[in-house]
C-alpha atoms as a PDB file:
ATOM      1  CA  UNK A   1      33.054 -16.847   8.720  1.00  0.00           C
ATOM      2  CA  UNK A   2      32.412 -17.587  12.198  1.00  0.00           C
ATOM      3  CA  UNK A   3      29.374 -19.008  14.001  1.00  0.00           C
ATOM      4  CA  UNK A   4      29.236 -16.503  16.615  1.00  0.00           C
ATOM      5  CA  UNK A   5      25.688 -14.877  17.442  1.00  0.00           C
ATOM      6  CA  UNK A   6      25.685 -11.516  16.004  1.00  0.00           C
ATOM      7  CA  UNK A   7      26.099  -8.811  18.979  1.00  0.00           C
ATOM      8  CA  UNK A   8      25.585  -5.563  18.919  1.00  0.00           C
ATOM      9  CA  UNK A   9      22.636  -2.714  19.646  1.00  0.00           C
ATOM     10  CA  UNK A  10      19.766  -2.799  18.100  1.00  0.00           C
ATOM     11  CA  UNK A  11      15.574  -1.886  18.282  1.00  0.00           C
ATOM     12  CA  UNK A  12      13.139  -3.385  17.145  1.00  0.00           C
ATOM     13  CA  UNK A  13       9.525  -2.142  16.510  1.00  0.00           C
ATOM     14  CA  UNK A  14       6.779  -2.928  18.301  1.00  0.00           C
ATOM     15  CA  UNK A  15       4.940  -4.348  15.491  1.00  0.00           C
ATOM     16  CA  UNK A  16       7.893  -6.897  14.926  1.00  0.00           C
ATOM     17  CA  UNK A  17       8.674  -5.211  11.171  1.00  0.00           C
ATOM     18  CA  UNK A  18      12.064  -3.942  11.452  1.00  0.00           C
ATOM     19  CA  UNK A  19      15.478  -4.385  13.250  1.00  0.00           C
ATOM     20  CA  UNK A  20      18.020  -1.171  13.236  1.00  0.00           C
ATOM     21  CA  UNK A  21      21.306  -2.348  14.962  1.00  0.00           C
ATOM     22  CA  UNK A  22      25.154  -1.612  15.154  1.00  0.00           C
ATOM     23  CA  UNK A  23      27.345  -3.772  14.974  1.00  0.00           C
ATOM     24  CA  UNK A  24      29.998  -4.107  17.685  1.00  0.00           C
ATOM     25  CA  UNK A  25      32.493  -2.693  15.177  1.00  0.00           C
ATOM     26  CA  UNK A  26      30.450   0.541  14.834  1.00  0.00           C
ATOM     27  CA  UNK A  27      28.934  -0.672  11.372  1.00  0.00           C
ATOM     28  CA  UNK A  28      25.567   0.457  11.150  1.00  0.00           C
ATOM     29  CA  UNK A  29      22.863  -2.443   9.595  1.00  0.00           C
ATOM     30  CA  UNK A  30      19.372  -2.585   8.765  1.00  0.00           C
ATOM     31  CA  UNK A  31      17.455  -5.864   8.601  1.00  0.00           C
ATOM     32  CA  UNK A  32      14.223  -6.600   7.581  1.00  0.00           C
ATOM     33  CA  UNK A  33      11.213  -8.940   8.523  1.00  0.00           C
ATOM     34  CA  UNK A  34      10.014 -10.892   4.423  1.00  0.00           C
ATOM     35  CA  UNK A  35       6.602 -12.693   4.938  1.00  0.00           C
ATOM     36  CA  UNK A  36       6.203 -15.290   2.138  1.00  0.00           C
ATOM     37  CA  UNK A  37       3.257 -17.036   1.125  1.00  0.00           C
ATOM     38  CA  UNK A  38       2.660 -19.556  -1.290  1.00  0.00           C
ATOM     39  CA  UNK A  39      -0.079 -19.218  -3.565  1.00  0.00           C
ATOM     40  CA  UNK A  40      -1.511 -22.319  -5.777  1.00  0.00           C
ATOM     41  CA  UNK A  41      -3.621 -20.973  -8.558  1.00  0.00           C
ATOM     42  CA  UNK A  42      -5.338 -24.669  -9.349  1.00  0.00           C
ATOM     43  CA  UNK A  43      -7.144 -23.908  -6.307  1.00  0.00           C
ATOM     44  CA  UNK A  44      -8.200 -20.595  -6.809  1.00  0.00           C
ATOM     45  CA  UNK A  45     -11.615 -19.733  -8.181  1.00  0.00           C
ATOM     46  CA  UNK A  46     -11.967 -19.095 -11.838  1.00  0.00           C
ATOM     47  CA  UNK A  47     -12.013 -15.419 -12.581  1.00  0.00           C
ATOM     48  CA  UNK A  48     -15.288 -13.769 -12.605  1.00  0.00           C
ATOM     49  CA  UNK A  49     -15.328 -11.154 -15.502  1.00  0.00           C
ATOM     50  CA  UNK A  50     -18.950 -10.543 -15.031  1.00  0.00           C
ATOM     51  CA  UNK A  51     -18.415  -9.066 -11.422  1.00  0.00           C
ATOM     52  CA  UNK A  52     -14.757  -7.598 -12.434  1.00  0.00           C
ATOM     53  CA  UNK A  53     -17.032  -5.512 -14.824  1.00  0.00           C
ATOM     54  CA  UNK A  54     -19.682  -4.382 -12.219  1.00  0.00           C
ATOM     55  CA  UNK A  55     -16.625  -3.382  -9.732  1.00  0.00           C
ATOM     56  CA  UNK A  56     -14.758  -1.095 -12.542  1.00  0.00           C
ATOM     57  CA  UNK A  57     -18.536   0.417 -13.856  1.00  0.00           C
ATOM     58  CA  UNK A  58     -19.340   1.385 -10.470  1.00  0.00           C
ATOM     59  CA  UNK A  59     -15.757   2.870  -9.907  1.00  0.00           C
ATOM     60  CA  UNK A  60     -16.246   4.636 -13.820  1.00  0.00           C
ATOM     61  CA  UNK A  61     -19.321   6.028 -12.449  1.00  0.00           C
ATOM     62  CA  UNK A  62     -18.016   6.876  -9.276  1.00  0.00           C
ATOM     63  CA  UNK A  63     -15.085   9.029 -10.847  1.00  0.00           C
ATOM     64  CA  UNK A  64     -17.554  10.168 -12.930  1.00  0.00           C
ATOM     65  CA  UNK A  65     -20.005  11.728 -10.686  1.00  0.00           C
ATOM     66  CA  UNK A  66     -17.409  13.387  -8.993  1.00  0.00           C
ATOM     67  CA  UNK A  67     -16.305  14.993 -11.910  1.00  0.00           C
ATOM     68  CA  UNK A  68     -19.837  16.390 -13.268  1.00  0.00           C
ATOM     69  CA  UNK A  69     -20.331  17.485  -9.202  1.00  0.00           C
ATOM     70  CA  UNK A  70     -17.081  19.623  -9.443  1.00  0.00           C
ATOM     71  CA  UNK A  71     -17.290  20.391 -12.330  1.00  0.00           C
ATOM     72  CA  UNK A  72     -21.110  21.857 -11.668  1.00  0.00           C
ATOM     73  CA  UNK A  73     -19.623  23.697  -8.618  1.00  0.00           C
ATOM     74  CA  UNK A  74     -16.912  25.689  -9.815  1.00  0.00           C
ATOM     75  CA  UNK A  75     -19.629  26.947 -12.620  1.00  0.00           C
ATOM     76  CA  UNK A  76     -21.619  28.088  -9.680  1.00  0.00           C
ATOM     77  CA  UNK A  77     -18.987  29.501  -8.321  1.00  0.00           C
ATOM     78  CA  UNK A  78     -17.738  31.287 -10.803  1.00  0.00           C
ATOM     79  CA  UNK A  79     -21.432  32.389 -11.630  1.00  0.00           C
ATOM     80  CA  UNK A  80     -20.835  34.332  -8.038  1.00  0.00           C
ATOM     81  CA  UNK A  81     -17.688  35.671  -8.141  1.00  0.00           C
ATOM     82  CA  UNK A  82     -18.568  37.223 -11.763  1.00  0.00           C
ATOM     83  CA  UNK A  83     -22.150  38.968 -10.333  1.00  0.00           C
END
């Protein structure tokens, strides 16, 4: 193993994510950006059920309005097509 830089071609994105390059042998590499973040839970907030519960009712409702709306909709339209 040698402690030569790496050479070769390569591009990188604009947004700084990933690295595509050749080696100068002709070997083709990918190499990739890892963000890490360290996370201490004593810190964190305790978990709030109550609003955990208002979040997924309002989704529930959410999914379910949609479904009575289509649902209402294709009776209608199939109230048309059938007249």
């Amino acid at each position: 193993m040698s402690d030569a830089p790496a050479s070769g071609v390569g591009a990188i994105s604009a947004s700084g994510r990933g690295v595509i390059c050749t080696a100068t042998d002709g070997t083709p590499g990918a190499l990739g950006v890892l963000h890490l973040a360290l996370v201490d839970s004593t810190s964190a907030d305790a978990f709030d059920y109550t609003q955990a519960a208002g979040f997924w009712s309002v989704a529930f409702l959410g999914v379910m309005s949609l479904y009575v709306v289509s649902r209402c909709c294709g009776v209608v339209l199939d109230m048309i097509r059938r007249a």
